[in-house]
N, C-alpha and C. Protein backbone atom coordinates (compact mmCIF):
# COMPACT_ATOMS: atom_id res chain seq x y z
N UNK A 1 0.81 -1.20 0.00
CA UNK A 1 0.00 0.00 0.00
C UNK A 1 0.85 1.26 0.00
N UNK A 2 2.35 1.28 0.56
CA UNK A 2 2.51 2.31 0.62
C UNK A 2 3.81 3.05 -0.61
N UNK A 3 3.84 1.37 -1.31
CA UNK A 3 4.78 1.77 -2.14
C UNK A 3 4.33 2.62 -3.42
N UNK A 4 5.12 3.07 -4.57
CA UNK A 4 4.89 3.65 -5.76
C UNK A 4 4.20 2.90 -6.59
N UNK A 5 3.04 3.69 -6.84
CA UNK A 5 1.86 2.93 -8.16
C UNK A 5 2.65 2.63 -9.47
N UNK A 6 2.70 1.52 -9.79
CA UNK A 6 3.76 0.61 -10.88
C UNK A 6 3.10 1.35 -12.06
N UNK A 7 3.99 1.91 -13.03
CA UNK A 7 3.37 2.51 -14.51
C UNK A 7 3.02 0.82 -14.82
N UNK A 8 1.65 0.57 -15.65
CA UNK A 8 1.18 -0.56 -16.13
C UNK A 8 0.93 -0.20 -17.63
N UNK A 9 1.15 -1.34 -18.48
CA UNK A 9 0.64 -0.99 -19.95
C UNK A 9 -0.93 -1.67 -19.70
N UNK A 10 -1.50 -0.75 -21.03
CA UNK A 10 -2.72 -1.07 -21.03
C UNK A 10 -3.40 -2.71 -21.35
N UNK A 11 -4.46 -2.91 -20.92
CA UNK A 11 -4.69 -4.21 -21.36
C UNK A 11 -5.74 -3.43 -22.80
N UNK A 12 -5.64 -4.48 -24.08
CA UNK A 12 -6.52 -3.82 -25.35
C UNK A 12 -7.08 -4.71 -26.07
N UNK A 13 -7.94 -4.62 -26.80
CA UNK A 13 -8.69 -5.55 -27.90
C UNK A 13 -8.56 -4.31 -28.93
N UNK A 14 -8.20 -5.06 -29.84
CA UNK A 14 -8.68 -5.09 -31.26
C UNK A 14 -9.74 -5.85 -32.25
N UNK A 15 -10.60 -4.79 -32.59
CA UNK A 15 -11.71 -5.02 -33.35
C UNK A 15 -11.79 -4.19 -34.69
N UNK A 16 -11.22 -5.81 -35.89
CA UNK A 16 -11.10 -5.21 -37.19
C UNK A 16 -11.66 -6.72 -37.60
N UNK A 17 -12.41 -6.00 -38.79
CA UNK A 17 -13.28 -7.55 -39.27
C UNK A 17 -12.25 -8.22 -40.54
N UNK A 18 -10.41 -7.61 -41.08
CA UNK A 18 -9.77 -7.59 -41.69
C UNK A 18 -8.52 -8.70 -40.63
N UNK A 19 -8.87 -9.74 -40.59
CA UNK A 19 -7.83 -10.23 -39.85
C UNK A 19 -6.09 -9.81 -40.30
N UNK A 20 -6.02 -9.55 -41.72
CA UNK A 20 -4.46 -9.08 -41.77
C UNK A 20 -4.37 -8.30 -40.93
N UNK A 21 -5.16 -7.30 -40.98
CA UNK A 21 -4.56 -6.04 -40.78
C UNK A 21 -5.14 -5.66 -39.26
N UNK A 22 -6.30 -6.51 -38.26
CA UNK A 22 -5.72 -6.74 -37.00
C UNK A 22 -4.84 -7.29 -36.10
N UNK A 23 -4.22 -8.48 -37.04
CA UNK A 23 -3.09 -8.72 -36.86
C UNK A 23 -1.72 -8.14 -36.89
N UNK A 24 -1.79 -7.10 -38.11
CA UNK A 24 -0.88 -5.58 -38.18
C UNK A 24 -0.94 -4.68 -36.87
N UNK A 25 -2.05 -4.55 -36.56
CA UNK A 25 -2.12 -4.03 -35.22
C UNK A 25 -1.70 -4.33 -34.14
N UNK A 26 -1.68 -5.68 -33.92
CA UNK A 26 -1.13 -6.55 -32.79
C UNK A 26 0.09 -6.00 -32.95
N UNK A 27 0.66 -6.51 -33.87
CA UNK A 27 2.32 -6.33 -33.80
C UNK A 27 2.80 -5.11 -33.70
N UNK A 28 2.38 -4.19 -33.75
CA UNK A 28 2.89 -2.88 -34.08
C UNK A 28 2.52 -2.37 -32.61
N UNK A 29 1.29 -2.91 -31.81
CA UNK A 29 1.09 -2.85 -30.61
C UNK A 29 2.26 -3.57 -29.75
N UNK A 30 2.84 -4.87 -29.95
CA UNK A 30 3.56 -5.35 -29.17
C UNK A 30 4.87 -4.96 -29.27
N UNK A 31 5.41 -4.15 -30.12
CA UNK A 31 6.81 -3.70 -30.76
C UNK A 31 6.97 -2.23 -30.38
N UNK A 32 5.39 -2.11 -29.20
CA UNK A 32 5.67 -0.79 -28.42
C UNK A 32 5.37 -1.32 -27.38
N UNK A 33 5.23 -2.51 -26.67
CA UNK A 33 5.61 -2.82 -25.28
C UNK A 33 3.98 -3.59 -24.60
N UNK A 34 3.04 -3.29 -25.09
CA UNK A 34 2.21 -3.94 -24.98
C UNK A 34 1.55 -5.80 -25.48
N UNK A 35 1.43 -6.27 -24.44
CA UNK A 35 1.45 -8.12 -23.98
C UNK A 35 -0.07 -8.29 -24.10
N UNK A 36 -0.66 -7.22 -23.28
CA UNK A 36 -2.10 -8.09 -23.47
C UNK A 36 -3.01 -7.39 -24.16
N UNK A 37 -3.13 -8.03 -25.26
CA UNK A 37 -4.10 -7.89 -26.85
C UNK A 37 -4.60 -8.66 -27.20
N UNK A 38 -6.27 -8.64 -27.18
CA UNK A 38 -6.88 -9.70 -27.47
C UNK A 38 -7.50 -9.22 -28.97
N UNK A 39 -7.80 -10.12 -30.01
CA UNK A 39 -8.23 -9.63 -31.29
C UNK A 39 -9.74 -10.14 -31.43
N UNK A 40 -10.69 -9.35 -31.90
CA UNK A 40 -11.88 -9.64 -32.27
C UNK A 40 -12.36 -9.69 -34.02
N UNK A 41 -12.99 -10.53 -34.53
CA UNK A 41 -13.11 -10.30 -35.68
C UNK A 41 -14.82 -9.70 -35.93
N UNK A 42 -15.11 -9.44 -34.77
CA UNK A 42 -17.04 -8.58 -35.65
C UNK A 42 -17.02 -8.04 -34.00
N UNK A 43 -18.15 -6.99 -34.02
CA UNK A 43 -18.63 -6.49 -33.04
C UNK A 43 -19.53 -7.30 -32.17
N UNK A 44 -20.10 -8.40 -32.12
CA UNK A 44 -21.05 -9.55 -31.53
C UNK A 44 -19.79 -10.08 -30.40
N UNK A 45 -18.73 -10.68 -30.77
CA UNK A 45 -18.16 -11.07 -30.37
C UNK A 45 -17.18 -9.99 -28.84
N UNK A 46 -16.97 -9.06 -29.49
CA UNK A 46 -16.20 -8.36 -28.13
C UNK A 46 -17.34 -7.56 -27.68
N UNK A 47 -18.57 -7.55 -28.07
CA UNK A 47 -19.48 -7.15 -26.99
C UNK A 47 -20.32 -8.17 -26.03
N UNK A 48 -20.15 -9.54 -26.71
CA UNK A 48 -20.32 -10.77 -25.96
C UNK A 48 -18.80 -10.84 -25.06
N UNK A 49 -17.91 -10.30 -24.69
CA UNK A 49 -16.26 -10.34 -24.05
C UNK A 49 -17.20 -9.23 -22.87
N UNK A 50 -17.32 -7.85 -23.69
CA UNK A 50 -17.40 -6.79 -22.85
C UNK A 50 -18.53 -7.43 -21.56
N UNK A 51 -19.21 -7.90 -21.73
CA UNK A 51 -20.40 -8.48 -20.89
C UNK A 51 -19.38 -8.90 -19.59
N UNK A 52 -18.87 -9.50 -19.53
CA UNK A 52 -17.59 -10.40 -18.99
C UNK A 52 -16.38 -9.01 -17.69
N UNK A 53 -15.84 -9.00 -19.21
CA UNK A 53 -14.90 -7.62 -19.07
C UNK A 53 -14.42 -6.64 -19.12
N UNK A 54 -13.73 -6.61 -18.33
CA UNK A 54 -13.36 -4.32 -18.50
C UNK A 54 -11.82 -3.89 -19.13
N UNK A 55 -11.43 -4.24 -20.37
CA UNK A 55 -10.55 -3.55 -20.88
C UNK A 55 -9.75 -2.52 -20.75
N UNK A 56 -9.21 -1.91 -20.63
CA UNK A 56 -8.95 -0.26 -20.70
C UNK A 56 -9.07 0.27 -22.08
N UNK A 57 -8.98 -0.36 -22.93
CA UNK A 57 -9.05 0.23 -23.94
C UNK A 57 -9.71 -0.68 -25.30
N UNK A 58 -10.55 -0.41 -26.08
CA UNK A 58 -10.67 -0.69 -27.31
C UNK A 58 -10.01 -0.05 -28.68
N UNK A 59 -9.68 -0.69 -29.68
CA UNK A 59 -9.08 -0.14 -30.78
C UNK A 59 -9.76 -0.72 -31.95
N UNK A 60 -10.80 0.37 -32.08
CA UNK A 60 -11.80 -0.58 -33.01
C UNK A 60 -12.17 0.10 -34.39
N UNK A 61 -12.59 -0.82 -35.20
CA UNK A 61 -12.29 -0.02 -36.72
C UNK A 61 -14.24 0.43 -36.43
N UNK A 62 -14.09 1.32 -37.28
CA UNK A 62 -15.68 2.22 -37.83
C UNK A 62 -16.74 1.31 -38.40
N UNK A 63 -15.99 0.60 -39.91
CA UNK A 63 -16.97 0.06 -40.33
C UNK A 63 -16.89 -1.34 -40.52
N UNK A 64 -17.19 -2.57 -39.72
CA UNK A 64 -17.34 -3.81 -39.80
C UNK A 64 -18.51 -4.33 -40.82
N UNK A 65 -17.54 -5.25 -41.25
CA UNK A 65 -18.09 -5.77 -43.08
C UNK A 65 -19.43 -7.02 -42.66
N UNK A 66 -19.68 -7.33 -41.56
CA UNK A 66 -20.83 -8.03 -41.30
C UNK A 66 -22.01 -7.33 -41.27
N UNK A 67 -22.79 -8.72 -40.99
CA UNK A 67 -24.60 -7.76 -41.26
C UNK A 67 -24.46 -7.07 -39.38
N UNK A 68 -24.09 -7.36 -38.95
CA UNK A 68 -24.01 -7.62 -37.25
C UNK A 68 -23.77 -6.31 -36.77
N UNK A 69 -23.22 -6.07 -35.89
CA UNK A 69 -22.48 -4.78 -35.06
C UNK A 69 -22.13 -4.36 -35.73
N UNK A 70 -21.84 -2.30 -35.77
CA UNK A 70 -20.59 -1.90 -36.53
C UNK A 70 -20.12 -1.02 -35.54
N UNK A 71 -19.22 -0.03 -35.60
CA UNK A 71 -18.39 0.13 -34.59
C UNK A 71 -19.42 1.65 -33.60
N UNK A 72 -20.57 1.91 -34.46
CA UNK A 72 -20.95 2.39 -33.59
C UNK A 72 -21.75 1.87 -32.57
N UNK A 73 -22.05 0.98 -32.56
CA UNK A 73 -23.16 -0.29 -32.24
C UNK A 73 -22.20 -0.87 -30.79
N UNK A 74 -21.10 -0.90 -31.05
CA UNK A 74 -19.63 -1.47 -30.10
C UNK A 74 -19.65 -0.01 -29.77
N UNK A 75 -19.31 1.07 -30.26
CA UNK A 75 -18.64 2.53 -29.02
C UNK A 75 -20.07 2.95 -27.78
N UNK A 76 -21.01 2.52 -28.72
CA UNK A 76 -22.51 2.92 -27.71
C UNK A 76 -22.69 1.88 -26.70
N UNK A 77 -22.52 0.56 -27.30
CA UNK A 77 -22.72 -0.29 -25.89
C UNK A 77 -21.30 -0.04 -24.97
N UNK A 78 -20.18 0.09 -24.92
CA UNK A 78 -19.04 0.26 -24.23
C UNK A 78 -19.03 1.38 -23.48
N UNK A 79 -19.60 2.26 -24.11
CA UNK A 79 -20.17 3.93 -23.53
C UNK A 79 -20.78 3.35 -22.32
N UNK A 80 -21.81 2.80 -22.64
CA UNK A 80 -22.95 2.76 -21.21
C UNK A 80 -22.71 1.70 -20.70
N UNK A 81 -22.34 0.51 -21.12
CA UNK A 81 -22.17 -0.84 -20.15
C UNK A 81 -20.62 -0.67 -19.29
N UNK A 82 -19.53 0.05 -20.23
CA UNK A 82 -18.19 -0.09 -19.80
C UNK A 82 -17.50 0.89 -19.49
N UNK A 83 -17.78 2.18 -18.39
CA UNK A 83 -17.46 3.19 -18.84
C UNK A 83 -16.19 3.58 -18.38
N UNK A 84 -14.96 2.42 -17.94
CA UNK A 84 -13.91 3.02 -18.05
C UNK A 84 -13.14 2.58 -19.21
N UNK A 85 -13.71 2.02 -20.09
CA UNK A 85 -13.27 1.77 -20.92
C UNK A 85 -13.22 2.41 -22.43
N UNK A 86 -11.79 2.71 -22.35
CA UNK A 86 -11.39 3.96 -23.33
C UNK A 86 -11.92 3.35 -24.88
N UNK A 87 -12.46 3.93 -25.92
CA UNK A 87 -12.59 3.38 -27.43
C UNK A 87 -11.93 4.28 -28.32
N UNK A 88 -10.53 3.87 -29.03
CA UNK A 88 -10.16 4.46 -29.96
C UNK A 88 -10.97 4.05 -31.66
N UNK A 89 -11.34 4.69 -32.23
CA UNK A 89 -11.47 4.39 -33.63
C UNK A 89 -10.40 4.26 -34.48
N UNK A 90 -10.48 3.45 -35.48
CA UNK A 90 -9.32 3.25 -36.08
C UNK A 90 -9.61 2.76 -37.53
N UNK A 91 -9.90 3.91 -38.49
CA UNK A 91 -10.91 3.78 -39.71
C UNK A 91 -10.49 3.74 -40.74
N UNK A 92 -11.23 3.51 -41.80
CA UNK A 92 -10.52 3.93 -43.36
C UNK A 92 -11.39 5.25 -43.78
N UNK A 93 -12.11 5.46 -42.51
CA UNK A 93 -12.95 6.76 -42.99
C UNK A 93 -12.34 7.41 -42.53
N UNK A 94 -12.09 8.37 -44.34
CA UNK A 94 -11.70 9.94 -43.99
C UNK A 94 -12.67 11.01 -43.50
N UNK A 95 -14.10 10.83 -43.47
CA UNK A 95 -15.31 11.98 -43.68
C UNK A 95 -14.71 12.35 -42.16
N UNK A 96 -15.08 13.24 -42.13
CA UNK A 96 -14.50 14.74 -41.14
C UNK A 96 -16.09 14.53 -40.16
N UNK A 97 -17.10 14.58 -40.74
CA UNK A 97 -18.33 14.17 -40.53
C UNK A 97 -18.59 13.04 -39.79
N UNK A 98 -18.01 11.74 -40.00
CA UNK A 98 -18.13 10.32 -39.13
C UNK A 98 -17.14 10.41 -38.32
N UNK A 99 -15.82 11.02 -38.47
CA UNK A 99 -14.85 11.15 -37.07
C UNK A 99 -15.13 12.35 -35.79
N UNK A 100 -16.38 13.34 -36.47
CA UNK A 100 -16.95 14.27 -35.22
C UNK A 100 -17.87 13.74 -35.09
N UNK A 101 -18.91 12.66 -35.37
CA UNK A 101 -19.81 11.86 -34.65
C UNK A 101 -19.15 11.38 -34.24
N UNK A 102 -18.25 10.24 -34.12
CA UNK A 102 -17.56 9.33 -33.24
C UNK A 102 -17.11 9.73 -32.28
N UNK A 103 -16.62 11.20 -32.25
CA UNK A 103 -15.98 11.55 -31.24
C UNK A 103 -17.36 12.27 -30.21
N UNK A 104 -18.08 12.87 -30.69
CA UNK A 104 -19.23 13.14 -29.73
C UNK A 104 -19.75 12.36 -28.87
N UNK A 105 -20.00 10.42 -30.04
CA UNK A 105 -20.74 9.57 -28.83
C UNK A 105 -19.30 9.41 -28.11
N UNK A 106 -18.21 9.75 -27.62
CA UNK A 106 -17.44 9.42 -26.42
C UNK A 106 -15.67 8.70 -26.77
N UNK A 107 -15.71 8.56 -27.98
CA UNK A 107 -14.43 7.90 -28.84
C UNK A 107 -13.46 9.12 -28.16
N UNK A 108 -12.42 7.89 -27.77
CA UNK A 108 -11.20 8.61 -27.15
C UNK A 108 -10.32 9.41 -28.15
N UNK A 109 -10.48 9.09 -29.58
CA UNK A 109 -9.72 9.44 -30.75
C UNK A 109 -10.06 9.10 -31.99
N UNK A 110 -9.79 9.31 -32.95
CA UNK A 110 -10.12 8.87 -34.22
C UNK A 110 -9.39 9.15 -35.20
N UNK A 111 -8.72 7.87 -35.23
CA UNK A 111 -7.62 7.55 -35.98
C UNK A 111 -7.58 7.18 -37.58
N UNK A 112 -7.24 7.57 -38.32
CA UNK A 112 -7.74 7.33 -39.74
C UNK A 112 -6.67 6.30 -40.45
N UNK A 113 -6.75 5.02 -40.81
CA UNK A 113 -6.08 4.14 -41.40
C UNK A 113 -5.08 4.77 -42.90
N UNK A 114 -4.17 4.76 -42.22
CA UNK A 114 -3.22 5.63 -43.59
C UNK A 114 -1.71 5.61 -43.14
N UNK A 115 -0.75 6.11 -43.70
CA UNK A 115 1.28 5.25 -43.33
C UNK A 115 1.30 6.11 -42.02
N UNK A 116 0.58 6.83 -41.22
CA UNK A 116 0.53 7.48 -40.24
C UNK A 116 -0.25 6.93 -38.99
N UNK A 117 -0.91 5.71 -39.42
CA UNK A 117 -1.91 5.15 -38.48
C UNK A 117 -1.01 4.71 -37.02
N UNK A 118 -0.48 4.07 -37.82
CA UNK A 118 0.52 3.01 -36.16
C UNK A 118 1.21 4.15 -35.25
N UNK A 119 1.63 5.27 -35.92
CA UNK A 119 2.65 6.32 -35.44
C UNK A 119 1.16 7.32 -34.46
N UNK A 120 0.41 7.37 -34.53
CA UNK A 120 -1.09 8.02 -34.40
C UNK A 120 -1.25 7.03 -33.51
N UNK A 121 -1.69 5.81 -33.58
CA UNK A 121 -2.34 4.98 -32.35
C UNK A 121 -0.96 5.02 -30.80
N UNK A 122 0.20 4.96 -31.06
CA UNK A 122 1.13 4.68 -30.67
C UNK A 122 1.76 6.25 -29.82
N UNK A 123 0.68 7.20 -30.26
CA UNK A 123 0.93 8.36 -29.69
C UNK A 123 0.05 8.89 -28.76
N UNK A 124 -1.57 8.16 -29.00
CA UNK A 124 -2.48 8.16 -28.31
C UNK A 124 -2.67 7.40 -27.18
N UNK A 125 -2.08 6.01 -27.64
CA UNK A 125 -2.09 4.92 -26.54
C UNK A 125 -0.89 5.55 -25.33
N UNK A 126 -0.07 5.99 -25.81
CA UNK A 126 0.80 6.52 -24.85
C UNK A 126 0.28 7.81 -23.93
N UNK A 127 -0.76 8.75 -24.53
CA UNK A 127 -1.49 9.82 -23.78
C UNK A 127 -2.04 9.24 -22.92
N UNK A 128 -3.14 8.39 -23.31
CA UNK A 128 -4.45 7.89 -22.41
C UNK A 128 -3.57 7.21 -21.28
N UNK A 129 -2.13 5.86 -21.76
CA UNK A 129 -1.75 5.16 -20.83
C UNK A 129 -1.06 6.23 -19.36
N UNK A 130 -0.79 7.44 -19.90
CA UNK A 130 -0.15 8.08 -19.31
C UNK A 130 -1.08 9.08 -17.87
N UNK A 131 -2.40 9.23 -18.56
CA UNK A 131 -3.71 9.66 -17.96
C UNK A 131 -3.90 8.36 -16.88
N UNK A 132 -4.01 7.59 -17.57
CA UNK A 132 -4.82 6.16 -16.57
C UNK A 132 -3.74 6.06 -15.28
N UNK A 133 -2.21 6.14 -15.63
CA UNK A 133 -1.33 5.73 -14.97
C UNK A 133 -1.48 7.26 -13.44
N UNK A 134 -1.64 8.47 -14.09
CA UNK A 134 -2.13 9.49 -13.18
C UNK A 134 -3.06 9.78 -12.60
N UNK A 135 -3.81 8.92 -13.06
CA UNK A 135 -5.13 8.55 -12.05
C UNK A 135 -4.85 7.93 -11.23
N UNK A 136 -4.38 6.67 -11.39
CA UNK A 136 -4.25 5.53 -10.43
C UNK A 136 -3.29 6.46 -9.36
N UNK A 137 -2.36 6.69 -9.68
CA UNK A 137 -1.12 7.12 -8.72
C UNK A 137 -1.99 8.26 -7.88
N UNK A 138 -2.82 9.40 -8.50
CA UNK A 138 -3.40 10.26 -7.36
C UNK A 138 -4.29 9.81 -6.36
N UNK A 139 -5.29 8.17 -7.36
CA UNK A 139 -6.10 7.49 -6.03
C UNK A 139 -5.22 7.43 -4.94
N UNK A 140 -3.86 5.99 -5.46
CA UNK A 140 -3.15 6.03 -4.04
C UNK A 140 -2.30 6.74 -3.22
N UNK A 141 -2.33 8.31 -3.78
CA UNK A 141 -1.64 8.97 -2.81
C UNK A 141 -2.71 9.44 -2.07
N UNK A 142 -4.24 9.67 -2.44
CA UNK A 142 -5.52 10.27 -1.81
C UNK A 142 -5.40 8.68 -1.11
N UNK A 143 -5.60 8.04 -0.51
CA UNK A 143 -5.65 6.71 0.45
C UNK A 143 -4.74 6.90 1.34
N UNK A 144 -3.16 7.37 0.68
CA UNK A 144 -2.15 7.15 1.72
C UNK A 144 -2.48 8.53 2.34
N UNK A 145 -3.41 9.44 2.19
CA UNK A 145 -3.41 10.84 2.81
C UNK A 145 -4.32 10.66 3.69
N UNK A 146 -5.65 9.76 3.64
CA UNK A 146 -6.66 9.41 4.11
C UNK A 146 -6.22 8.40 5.17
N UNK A 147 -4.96 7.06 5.54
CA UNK A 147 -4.34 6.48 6.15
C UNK A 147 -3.66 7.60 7.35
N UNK A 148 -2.62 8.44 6.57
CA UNK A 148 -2.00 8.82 7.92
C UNK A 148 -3.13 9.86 8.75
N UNK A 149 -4.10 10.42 8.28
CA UNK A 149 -4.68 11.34 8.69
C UNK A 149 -5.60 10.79 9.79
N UNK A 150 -6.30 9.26 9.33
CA UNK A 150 -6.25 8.39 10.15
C UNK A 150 -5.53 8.19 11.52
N UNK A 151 -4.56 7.72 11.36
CA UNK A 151 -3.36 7.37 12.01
C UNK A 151 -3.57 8.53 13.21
N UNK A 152 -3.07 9.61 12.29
CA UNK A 152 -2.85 11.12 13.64
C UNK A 152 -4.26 11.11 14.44
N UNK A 153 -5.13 11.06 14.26
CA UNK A 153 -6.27 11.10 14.48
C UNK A 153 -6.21 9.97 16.13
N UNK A 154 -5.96 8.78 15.98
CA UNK A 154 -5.87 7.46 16.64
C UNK A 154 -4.64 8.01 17.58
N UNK A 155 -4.06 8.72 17.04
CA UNK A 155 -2.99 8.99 17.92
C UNK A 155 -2.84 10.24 19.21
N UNK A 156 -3.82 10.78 18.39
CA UNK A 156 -4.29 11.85 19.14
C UNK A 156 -5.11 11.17 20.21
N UNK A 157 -6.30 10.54 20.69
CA UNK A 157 -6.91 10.11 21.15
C UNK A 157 -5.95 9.00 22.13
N UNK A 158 -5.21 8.66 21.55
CA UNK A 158 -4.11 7.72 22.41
C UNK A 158 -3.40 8.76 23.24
N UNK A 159 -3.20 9.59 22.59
CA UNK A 159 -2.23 10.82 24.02
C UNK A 159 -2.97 11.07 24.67
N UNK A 160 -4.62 11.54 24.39
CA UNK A 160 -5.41 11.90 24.83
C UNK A 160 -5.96 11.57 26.07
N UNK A 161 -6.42 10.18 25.83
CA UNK A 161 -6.59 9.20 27.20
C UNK A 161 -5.51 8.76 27.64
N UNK A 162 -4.16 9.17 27.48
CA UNK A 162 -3.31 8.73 28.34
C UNK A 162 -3.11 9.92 29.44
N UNK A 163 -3.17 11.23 28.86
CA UNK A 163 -3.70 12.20 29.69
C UNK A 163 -4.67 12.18 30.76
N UNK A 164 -5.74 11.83 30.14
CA UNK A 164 -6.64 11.93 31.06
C UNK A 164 -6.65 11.05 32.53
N UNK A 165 -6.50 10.20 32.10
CA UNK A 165 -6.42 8.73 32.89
C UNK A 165 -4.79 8.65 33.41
């Protein structure tokens, strides 16, 4: 409890209905330090996961080629069922138009699939990881402030009745 909150990499899924090229993701994810990546191939599937679990992050493409989920269908249920769970987009849409909807319903970013994508996810994942990691560390210094304040408190009352008595 009282040691330094460990910087952690994020845990992530990828959701691209293009297995190459979620598999491109993986690697380009793990060749920046990140281990746990799970890959989804349709939106049914990592919203049947999300039911389950809490990610920190999704990295999910816009438009999934099934009749099923598409990625707004996945950012809206994750919105309200998962809400610490960050959703990057990660599209072949350029419209300026579908990346300021995305970002309204709650998308942490919106990343546009192009020789800039990996360098873009890899700059974002490092913001948010860097946010999450400053969260955590201010919870446990607000605990260790809430502990000794404690403490003095107990201690006071211990001089206290030793006084008295």
């Amino acid at each position: 409890m009282f040691g330094i909150a460990p910087y952690r990499k994020l845990n992530l899924y990828v959701v691209d209905d293009v297995p190459f090229y979620a598999r491109l993701v993986q690697v380009n994810l793990e060749k920046n330090g990140y281990k746990n990546i799970k890959l989804f191939p349709n939106g049914e599937e990592v919203v049947a996961i999300l039911k389950k679990e809490n990610p920190d992050c999704i990295v999910l493409d816009h438009i999934l080629s099934n009749d099923g989920l598409n990625g707004n269908d996945v950012l809206t249920y994750a919105n309200i069922n998962n809400p610490y769970t960050y959703v990057i987009i990660l599209s072949g849409q350029e419209d300026v138009e579908v990346a300021a909807s995305m970002m309204k319903q709650g998308a942490y970013d919106y990343i546009i699939k192009n020789d800039m994508a990996f360098f873009n996810l890899k700059n974002t994942l490092t913001r948010l990881e860097d946010s999450i990691n400053d969260k955590e560390r201010s919870i446990l210094r607000d605990k260790k402030i809430k502990l000794l304040f404690l403490l003095l408190i107990i201690s006071l009352w211990v001089i206290a009745a030793a006084l008295i008595f």
